[in-house]
PDB file of N, CA and C in Angstrom:
ATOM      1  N   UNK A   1       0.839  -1.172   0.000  1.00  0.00           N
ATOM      2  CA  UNK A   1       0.000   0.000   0.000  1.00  0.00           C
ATOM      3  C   UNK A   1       0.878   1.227   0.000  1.00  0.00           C
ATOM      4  N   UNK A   2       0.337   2.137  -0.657  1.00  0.00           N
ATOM      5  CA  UNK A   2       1.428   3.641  -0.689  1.00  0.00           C
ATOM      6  C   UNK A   2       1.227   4.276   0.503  1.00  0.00           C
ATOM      7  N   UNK A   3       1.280   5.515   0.774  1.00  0.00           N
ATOM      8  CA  UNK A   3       1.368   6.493   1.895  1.00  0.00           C
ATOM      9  C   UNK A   3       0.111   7.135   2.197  1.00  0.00           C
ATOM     10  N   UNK A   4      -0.797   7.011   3.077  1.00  0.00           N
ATOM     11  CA  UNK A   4      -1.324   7.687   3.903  1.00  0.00           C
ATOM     12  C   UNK A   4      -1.564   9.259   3.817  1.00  0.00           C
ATOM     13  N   UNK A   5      -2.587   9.836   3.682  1.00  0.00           N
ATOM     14  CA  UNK A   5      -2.881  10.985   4.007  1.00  0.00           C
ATOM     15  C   UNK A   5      -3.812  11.641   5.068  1.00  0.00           C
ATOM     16  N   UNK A   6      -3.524  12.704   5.678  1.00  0.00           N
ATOM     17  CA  UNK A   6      -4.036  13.140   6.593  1.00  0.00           C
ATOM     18  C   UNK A   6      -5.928  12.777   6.490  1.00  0.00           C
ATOM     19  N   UNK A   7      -6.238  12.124   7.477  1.00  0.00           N
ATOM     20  CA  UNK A   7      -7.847  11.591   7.148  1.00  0.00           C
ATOM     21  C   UNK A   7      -8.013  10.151   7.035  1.00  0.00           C
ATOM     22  N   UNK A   8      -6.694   9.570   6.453  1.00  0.00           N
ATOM     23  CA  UNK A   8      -7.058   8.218   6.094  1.00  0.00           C
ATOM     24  C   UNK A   8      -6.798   7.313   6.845  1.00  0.00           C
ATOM     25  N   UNK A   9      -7.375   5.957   6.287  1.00  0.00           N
ATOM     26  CA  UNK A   9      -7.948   5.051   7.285  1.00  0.00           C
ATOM     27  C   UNK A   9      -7.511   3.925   6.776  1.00  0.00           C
ATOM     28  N   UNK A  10      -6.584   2.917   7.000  1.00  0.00           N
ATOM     29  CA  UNK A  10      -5.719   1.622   6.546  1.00  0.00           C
ATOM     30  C   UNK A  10      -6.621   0.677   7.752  1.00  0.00           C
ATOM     31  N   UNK A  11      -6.561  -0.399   7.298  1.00  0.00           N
ATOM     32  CA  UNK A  11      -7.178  -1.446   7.655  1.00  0.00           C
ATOM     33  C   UNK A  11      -5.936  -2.252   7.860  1.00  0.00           C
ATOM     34  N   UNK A  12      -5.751  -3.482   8.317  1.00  0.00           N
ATOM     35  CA  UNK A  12      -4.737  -4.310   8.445  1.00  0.00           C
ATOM     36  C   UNK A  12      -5.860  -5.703   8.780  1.00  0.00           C
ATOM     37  N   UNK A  13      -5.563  -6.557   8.040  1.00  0.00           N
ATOM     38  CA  UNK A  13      -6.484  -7.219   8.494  1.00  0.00           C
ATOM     39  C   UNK A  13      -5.721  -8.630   9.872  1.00  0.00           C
ATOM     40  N   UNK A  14      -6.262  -9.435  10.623  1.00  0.00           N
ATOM     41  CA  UNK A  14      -5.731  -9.732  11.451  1.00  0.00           C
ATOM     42  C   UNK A  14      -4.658 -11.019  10.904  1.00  0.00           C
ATOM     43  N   UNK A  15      -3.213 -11.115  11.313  1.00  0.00           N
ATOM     44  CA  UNK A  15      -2.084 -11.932  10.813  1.00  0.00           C
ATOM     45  C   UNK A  15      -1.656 -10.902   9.625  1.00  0.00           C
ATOM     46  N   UNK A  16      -2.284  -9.271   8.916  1.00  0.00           N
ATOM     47  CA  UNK A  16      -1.598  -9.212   7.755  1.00  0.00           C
ATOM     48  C   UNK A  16       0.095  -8.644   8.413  1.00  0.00           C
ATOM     49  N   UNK A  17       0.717  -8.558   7.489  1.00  0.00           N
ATOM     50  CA  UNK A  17       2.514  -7.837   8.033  1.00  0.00           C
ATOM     51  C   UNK A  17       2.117  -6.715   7.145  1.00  0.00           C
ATOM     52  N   UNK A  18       2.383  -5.808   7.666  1.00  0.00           N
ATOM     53  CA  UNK A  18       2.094  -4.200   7.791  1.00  0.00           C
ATOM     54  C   UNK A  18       3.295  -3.056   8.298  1.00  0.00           C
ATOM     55  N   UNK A  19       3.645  -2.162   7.886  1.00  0.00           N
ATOM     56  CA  UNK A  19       5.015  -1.322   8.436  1.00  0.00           C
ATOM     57  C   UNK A  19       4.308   0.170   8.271  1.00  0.00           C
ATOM     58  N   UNK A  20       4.837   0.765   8.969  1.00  0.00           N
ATOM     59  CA  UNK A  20       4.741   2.343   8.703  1.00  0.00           C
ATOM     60  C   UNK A  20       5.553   2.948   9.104  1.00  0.00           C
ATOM     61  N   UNK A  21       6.102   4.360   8.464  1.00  0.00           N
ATOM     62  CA  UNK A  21       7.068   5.404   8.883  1.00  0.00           C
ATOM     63  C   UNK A  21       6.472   6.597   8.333  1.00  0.00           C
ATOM     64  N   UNK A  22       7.329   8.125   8.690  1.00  0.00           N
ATOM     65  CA  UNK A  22       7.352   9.315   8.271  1.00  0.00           C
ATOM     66  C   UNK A  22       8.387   9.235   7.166  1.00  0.00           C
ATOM     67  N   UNK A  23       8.477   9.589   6.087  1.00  0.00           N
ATOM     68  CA  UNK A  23       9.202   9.545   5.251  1.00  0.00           C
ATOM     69  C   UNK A  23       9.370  11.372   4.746  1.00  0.00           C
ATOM     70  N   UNK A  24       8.435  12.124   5.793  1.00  0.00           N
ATOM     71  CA  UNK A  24       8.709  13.522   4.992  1.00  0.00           C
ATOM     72  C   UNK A  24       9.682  14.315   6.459  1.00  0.00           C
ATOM     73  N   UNK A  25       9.581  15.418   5.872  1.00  0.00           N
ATOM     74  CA  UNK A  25      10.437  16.269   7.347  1.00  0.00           C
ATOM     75  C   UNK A  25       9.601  17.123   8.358  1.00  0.00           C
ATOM     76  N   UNK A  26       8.183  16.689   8.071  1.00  0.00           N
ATOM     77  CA  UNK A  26       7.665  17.312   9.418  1.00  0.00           C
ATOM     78  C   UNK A  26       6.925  16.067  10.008  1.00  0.00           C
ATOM     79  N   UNK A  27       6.457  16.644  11.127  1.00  0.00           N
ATOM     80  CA  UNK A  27       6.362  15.475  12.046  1.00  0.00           C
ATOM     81  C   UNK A  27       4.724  14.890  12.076  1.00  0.00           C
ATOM     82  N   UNK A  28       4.709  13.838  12.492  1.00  0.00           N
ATOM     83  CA  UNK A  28       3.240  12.950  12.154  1.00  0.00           C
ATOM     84  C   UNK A  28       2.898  12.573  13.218  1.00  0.00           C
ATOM     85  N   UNK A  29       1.371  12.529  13.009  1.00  0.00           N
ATOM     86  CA  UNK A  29       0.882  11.492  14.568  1.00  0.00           C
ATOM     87  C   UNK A  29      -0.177  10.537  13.833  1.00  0.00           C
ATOM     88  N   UNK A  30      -0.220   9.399  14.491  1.00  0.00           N
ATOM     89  CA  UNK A  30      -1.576   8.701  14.166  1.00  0.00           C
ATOM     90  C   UNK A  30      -2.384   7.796  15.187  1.00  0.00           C
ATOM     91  N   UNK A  31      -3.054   7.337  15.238  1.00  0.00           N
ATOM     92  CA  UNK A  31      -3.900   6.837  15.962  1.00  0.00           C
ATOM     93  C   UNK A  31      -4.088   4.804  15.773  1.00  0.00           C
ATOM     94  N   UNK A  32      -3.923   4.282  16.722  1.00  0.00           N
ATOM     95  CA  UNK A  32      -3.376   3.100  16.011  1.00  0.00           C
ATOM     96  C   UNK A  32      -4.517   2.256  17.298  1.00  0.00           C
ATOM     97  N   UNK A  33      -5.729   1.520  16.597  1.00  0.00           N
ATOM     98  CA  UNK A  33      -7.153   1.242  16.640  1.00  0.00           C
ATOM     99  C   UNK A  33      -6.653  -0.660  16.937  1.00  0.00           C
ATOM    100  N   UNK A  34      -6.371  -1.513  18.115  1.00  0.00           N
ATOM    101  CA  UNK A  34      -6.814  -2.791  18.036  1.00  0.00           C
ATOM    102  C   UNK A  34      -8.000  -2.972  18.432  1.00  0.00           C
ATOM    103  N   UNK A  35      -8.691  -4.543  17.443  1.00  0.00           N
ATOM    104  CA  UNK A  35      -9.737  -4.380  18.142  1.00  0.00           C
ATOM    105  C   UNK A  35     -10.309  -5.860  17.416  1.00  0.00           C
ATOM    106  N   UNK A  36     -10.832  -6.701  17.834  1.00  0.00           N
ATOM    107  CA  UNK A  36     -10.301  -6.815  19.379  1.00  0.00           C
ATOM    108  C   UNK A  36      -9.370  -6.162  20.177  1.00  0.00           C
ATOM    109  N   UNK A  37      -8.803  -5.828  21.352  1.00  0.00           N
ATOM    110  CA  UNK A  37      -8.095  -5.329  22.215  1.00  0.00           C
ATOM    111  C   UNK A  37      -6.933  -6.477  21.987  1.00  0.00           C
ATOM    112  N   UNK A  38      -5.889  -6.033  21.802  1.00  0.00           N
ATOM    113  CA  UNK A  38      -4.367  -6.572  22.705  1.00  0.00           C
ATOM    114  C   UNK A  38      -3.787  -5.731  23.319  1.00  0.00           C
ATOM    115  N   UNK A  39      -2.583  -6.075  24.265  1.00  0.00           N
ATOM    116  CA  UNK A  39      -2.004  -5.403  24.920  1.00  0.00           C
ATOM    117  C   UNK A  39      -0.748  -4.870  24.967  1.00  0.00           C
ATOM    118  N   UNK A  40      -0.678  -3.684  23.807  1.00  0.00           N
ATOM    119  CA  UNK A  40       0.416  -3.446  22.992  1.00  0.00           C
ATOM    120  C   UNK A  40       0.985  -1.994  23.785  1.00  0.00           C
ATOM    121  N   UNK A  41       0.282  -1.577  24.594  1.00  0.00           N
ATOM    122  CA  UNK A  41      -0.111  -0.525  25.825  1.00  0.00           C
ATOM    123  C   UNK A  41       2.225  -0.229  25.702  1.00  0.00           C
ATOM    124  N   UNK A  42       2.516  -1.262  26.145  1.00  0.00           N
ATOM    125  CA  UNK A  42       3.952  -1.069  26.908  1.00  0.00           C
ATOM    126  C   UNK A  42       4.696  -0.902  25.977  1.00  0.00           C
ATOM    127  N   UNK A  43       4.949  -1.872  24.847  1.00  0.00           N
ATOM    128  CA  UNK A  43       5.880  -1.798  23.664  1.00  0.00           C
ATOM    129  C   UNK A  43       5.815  -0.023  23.402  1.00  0.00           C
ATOM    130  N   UNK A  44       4.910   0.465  23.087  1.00  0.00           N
ATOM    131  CA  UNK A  44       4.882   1.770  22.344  1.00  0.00           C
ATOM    132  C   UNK A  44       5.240   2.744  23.493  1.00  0.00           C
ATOM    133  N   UNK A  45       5.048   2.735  24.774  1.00  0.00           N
ATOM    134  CA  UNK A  45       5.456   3.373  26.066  1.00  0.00           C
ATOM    135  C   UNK A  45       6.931   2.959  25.810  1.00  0.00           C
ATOM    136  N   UNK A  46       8.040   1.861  26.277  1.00  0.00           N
ATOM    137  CA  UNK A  46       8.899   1.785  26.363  1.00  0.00           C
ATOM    138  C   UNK A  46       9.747   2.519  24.825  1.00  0.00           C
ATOM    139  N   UNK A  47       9.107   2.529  23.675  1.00  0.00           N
ATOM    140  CA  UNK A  47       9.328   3.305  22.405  1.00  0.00           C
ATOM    141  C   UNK A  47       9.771   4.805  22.830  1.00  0.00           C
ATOM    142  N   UNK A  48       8.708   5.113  23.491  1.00  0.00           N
ATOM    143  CA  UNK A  48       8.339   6.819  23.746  1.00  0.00           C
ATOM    144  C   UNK A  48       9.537   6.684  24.723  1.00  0.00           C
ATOM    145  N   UNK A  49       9.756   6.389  25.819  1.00  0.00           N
ATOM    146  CA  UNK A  49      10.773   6.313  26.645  1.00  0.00           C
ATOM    147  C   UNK A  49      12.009   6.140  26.043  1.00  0.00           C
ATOM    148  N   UNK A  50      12.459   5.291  24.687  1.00  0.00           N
ATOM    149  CA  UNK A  50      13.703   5.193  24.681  1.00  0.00           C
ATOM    150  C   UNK A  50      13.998   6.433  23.689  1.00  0.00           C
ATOM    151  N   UNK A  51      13.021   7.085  23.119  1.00  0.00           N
ATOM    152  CA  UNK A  51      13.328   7.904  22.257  1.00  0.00           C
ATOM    153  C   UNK A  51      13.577   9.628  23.015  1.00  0.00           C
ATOM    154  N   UNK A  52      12.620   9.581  23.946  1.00  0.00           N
ATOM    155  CA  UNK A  52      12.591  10.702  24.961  1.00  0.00           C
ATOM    156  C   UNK A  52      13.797  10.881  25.499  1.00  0.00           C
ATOM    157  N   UNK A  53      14.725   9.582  25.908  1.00  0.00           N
ATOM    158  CA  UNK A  53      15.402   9.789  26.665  1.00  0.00           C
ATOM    159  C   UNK A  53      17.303   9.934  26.147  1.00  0.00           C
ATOM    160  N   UNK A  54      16.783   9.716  24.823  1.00  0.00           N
ATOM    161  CA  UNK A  54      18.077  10.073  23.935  1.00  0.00           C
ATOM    162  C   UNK A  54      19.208   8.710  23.480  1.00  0.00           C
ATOM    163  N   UNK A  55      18.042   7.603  24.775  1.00  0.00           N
ATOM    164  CA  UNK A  55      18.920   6.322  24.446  1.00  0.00           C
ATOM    165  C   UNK A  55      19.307   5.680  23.138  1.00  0.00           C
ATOM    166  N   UNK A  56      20.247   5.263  22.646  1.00  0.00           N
ATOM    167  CA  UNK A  56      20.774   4.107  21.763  1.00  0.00           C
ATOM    168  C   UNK A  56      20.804   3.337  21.623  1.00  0.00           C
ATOM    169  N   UNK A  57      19.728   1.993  21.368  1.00  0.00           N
ATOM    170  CA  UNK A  57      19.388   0.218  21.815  1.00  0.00           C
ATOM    171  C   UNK A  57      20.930  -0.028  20.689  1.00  0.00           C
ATOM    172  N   UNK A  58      21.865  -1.016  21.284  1.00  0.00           N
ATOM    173  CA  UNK A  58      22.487  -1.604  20.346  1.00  0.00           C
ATOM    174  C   UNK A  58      21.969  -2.774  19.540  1.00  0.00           C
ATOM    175  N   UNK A  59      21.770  -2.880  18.733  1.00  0.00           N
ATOM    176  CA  UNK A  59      20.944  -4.132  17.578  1.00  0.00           C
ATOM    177  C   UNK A  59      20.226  -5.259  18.318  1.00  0.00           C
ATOM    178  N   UNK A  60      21.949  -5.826  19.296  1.00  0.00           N
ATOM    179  CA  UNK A  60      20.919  -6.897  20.574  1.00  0.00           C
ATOM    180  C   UNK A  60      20.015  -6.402  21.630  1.00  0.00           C
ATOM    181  N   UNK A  61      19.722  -5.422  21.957  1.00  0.00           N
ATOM    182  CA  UNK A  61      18.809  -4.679  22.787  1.00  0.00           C
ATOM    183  C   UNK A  61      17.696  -4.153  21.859  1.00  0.00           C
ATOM    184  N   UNK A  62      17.746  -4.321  20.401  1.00  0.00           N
ATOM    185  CA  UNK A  62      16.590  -3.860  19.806  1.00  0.00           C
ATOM    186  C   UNK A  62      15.917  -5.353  19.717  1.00  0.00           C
ATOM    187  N   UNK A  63      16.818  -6.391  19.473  1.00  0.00           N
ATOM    188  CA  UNK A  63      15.876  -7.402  19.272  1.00  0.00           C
ATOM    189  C   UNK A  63      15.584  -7.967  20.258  1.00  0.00           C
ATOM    190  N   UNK A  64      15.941  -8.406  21.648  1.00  0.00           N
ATOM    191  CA  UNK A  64      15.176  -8.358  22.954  1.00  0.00           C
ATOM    192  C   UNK A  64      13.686  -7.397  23.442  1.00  0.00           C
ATOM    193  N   UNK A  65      14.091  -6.093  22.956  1.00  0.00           N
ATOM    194  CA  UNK A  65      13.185  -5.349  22.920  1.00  0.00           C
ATOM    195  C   UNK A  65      11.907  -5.838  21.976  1.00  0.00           C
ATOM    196  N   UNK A  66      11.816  -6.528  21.176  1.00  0.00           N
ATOM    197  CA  UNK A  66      11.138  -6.819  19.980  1.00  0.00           C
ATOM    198  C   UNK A  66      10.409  -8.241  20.749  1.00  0.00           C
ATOM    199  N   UNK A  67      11.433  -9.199  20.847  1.00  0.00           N
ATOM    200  CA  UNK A  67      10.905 -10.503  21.152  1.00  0.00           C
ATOM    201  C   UNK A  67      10.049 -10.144  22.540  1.00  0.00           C
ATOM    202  N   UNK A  68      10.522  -9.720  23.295  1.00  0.00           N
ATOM    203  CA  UNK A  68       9.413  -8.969  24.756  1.00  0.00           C
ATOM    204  C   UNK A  68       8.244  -8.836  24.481  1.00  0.00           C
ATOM    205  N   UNK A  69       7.864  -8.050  23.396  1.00  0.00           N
ATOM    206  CA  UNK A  69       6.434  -7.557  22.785  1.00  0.00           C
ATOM    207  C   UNK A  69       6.145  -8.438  21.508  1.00  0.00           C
ATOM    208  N   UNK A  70       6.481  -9.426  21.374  1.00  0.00           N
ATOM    209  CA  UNK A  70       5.714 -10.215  19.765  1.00  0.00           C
ATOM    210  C   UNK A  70       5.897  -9.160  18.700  1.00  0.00           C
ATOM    211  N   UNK A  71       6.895  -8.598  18.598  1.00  0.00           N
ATOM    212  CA  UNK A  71       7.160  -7.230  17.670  1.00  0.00           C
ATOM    213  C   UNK A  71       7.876  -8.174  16.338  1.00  0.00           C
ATOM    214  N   UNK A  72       7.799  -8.053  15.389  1.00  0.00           N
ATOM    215  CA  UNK A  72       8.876  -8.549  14.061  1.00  0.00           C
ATOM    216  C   UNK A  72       9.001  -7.060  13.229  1.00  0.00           C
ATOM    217  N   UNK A  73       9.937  -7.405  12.725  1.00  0.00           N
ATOM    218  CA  UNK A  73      10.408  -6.144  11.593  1.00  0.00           C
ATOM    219  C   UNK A  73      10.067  -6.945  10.590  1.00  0.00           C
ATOM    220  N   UNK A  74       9.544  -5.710   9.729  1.00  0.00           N
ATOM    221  CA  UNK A  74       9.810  -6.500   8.130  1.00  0.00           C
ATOM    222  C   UNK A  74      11.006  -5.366   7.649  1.00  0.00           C
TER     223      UNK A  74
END
């Protein structure tokens, strides 16, 4: 799928693999809808925290970080 515009509404359906980023130079927010409910609450807190705080995960601390939360990269 291409890029997102302000308003729009992506679906993911449940098991699809899905990625997103900012690819421009101002800054984005979005709103990110489970539902059923999981409990993805911490992964994105500990995110906000490592980014707030200026930290540097070295590669093995990103993928600990990952396996913790059922996180995969594509």
């Amino acid at each position: 799928m291409g890029g997102g515009r302000p308003g729009d509404f992506i679906y993911i359906p449940e098991g699809g693999i899905h990625a997103f980023g900012n690819e421009s130079d101002g800054a984005a927010a979005m709103l990110i809808l489970f539902a059923p409910g999981v409990a993805r609450e911490r992964y994105f807190e500990e995110l906000a925290e490592i980014g707030n705080s200026g930290r540097h995960l070295t590669p093995e601390e990103w993928t600990e970080l990952y396996a913790r939360h059922d996180q995969f990269m594509v």
